[in-house]
N, C-alpha and C. Protein backbone atom coordinates (compact mmCIF):
# COMPACT_ATOMS: atom_id res chain seq x y z
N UNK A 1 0.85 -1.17 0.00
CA UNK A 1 0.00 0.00 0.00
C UNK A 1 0.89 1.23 0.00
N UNK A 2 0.62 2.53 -0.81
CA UNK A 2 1.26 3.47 -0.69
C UNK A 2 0.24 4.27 0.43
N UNK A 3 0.94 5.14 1.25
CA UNK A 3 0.41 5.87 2.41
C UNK A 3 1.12 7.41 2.01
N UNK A 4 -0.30 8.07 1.97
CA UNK A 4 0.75 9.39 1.43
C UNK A 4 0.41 10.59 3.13
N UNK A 5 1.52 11.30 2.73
CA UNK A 5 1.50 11.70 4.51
C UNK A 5 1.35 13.73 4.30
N UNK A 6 0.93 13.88 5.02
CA UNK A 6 0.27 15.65 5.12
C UNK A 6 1.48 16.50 5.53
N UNK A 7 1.77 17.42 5.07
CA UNK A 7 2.48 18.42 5.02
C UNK A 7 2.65 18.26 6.74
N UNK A 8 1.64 18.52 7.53
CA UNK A 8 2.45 18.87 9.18
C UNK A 8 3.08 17.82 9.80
N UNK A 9 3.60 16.53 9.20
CA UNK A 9 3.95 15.51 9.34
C UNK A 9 4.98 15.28 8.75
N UNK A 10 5.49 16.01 7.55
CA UNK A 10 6.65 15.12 6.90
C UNK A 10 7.81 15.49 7.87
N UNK A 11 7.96 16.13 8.66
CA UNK A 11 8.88 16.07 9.57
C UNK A 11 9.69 14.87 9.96
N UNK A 12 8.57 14.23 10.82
CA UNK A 12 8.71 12.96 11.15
C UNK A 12 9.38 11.92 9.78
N UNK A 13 8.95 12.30 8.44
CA UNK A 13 9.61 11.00 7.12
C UNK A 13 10.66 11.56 6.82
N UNK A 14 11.31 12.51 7.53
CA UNK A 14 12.60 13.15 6.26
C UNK A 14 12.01 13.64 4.74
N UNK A 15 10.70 14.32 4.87
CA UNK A 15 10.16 15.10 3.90
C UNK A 15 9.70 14.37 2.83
N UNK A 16 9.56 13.09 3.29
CA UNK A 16 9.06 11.77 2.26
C UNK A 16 7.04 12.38 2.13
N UNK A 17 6.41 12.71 1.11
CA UNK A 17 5.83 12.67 1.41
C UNK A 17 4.63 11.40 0.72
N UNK A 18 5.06 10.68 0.43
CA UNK A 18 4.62 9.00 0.23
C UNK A 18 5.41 8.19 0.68
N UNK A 19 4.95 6.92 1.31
CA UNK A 19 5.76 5.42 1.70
C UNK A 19 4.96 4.56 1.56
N UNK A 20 5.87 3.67 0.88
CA UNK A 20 5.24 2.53 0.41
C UNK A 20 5.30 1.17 1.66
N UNK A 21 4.25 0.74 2.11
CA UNK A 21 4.58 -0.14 3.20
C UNK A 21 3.86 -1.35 2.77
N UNK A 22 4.10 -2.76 2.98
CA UNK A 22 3.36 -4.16 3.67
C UNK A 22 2.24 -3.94 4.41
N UNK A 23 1.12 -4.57 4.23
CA UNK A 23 0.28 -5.16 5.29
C UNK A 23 -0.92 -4.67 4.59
N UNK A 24 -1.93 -5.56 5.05
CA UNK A 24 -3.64 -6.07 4.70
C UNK A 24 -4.29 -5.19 5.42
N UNK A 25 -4.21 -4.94 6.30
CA UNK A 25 -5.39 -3.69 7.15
C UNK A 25 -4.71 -1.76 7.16
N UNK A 26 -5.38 -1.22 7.43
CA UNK A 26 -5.00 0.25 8.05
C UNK A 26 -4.24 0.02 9.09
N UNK A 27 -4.27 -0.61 10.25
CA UNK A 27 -3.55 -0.79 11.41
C UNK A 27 -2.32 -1.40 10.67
N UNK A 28 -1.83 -2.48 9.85
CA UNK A 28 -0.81 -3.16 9.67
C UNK A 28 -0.02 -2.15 8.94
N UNK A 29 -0.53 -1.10 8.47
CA UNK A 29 0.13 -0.14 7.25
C UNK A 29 0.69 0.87 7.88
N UNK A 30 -0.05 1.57 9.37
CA UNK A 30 0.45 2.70 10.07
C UNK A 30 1.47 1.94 11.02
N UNK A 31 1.48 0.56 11.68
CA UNK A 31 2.32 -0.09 12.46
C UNK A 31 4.01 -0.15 11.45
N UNK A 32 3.80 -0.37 10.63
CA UNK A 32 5.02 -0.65 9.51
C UNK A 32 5.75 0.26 9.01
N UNK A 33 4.38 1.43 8.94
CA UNK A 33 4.73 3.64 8.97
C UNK A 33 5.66 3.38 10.31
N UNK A 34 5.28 3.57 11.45
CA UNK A 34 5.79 3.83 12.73
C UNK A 34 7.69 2.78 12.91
N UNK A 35 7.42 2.29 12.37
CA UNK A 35 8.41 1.04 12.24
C UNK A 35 9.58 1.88 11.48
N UNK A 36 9.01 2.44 10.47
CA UNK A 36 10.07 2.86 9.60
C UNK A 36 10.33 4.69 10.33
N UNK A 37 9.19 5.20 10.55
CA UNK A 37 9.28 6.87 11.21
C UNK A 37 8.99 6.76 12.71
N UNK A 38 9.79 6.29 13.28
CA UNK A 38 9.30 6.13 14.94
C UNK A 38 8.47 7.54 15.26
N UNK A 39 7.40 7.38 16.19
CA UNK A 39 6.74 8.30 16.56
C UNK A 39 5.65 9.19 15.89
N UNK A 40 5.76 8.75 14.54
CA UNK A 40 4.77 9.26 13.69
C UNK A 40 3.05 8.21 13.83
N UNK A 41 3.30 7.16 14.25
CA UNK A 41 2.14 6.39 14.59
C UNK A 41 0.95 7.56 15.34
N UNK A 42 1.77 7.34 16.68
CA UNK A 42 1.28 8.35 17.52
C UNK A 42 0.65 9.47 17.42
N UNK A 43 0.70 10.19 16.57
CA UNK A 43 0.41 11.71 16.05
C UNK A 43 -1.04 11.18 14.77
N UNK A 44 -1.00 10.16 14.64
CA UNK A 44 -2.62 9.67 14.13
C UNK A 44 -3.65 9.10 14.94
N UNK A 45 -2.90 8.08 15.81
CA UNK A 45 -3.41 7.34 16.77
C UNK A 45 -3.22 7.34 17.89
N UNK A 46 -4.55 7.81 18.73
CA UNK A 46 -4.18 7.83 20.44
C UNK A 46 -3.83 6.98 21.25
N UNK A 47 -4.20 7.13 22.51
CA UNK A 47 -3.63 6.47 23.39
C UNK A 47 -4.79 4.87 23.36
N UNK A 48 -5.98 5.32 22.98
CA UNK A 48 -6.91 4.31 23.10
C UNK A 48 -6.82 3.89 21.56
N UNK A 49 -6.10 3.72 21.13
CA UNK A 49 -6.02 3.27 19.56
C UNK A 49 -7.36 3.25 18.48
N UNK A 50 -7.55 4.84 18.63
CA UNK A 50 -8.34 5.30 17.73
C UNK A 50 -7.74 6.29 16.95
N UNK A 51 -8.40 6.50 15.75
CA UNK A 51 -7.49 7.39 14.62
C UNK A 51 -8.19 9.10 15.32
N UNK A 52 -7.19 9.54 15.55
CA UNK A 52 -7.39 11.23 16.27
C UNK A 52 -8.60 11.77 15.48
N UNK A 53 -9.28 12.59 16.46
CA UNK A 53 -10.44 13.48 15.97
C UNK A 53 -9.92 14.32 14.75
N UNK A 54 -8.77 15.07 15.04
CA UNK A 54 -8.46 15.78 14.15
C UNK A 54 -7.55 15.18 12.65
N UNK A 55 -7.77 14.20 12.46
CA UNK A 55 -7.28 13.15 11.43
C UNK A 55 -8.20 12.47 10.54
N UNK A 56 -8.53 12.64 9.57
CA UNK A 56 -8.89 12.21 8.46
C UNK A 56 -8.17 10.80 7.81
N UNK A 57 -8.55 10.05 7.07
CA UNK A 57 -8.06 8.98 6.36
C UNK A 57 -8.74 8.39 5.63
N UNK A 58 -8.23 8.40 4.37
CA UNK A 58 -9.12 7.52 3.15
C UNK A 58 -8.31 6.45 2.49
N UNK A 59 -9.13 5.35 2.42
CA UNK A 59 -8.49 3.87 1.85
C UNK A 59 -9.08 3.29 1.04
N UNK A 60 -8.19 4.04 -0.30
CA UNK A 60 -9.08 3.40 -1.76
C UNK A 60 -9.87 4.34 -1.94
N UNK A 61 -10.13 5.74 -1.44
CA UNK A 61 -10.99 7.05 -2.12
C UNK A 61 -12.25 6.47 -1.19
N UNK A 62 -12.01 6.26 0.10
CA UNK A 62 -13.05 6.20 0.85
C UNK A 62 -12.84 6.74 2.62
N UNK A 63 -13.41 7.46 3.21
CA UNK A 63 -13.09 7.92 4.39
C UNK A 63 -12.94 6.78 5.18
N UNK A 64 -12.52 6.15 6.27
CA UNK A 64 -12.82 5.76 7.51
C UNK A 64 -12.64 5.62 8.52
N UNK A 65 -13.28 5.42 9.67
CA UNK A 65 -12.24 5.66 11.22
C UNK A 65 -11.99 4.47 11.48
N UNK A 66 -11.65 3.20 10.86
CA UNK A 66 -11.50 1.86 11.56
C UNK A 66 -10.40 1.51 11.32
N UNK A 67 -9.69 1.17 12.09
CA UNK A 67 -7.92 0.72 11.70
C UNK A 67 -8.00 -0.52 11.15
N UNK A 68 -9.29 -1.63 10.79
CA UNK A 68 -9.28 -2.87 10.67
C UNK A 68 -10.07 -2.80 9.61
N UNK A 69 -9.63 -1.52 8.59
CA UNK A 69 -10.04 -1.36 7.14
C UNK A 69 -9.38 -1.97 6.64
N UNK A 70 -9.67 -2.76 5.59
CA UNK A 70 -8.45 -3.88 4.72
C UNK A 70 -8.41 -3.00 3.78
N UNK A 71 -6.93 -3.34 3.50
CA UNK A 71 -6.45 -2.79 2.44
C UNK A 71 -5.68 -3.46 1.54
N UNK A 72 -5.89 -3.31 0.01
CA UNK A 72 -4.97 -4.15 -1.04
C UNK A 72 -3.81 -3.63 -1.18
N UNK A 73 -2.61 -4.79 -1.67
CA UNK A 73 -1.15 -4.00 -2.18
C UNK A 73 -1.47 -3.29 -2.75
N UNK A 74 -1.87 -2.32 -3.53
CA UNK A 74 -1.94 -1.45 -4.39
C UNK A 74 -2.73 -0.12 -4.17
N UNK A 75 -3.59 -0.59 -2.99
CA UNK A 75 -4.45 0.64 -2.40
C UNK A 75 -3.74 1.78 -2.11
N UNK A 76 -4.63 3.18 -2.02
CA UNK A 76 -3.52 4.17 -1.45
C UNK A 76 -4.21 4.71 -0.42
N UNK A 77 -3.53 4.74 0.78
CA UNK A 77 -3.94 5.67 1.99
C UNK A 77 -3.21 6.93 1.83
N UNK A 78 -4.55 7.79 2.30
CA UNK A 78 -4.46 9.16 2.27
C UNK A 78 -4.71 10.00 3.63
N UNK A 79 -3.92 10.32 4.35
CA UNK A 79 -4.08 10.73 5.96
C UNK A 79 -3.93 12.85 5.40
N UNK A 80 -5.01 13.17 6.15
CA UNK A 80 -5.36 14.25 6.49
C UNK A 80 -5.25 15.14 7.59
N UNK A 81 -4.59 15.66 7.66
CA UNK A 81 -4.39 16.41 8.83
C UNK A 81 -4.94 17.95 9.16
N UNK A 82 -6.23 17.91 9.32
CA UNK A 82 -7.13 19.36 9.73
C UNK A 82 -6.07 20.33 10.80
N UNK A 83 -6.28 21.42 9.78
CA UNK A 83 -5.33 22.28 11.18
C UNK A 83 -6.37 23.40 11.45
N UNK A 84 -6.12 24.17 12.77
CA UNK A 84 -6.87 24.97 12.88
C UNK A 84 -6.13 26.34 12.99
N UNK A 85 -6.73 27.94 13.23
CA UNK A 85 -5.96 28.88 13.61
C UNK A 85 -6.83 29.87 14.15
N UNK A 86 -6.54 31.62 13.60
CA UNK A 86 -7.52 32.46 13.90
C UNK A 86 -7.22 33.41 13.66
């Protein structure tokens, strides 16, 4: 699956802003993210391993909040990151 990552984040990839990772679900794809960008897991997923309020994610051009979205090799995750200001 390619996982493409939001501008307030590429910090964390060394300015990668796609990675291509292994694994069948949303959870197996951000675990394998975190694997390769330590600490970037975290900043999607809380402490109760839900995808953050302020986080968006689409798998295959579809929104969802379930980390136990399957996903094909070829799918692309798309993480969103809502910012706010004033």
């Amino acid at each position: 699956m390619k996982i493409r990552i939001p501008s307030p984040l590429l910090s964390y990839t060394q300015g990668r802003n796609s990675v291509e990772v292994p694994g069948t679900t949303l959870a197996e794809g951000l675990t394998e993210l975190d694997r390769l960008f330590p600490g970037l897991r975290f900043r999607i997923i809380d402490e109760q391993d839900r995808i953050r309020e302020h986080i968006l994610i689409w798998v295959a051009g579809r929104i969802t909040r379930h980390l136990a979205a399957p996903v094909g090799p070829k799918d692309e995750i798309m993480i969103v990151a809502a910012l706010s200001g004033g």
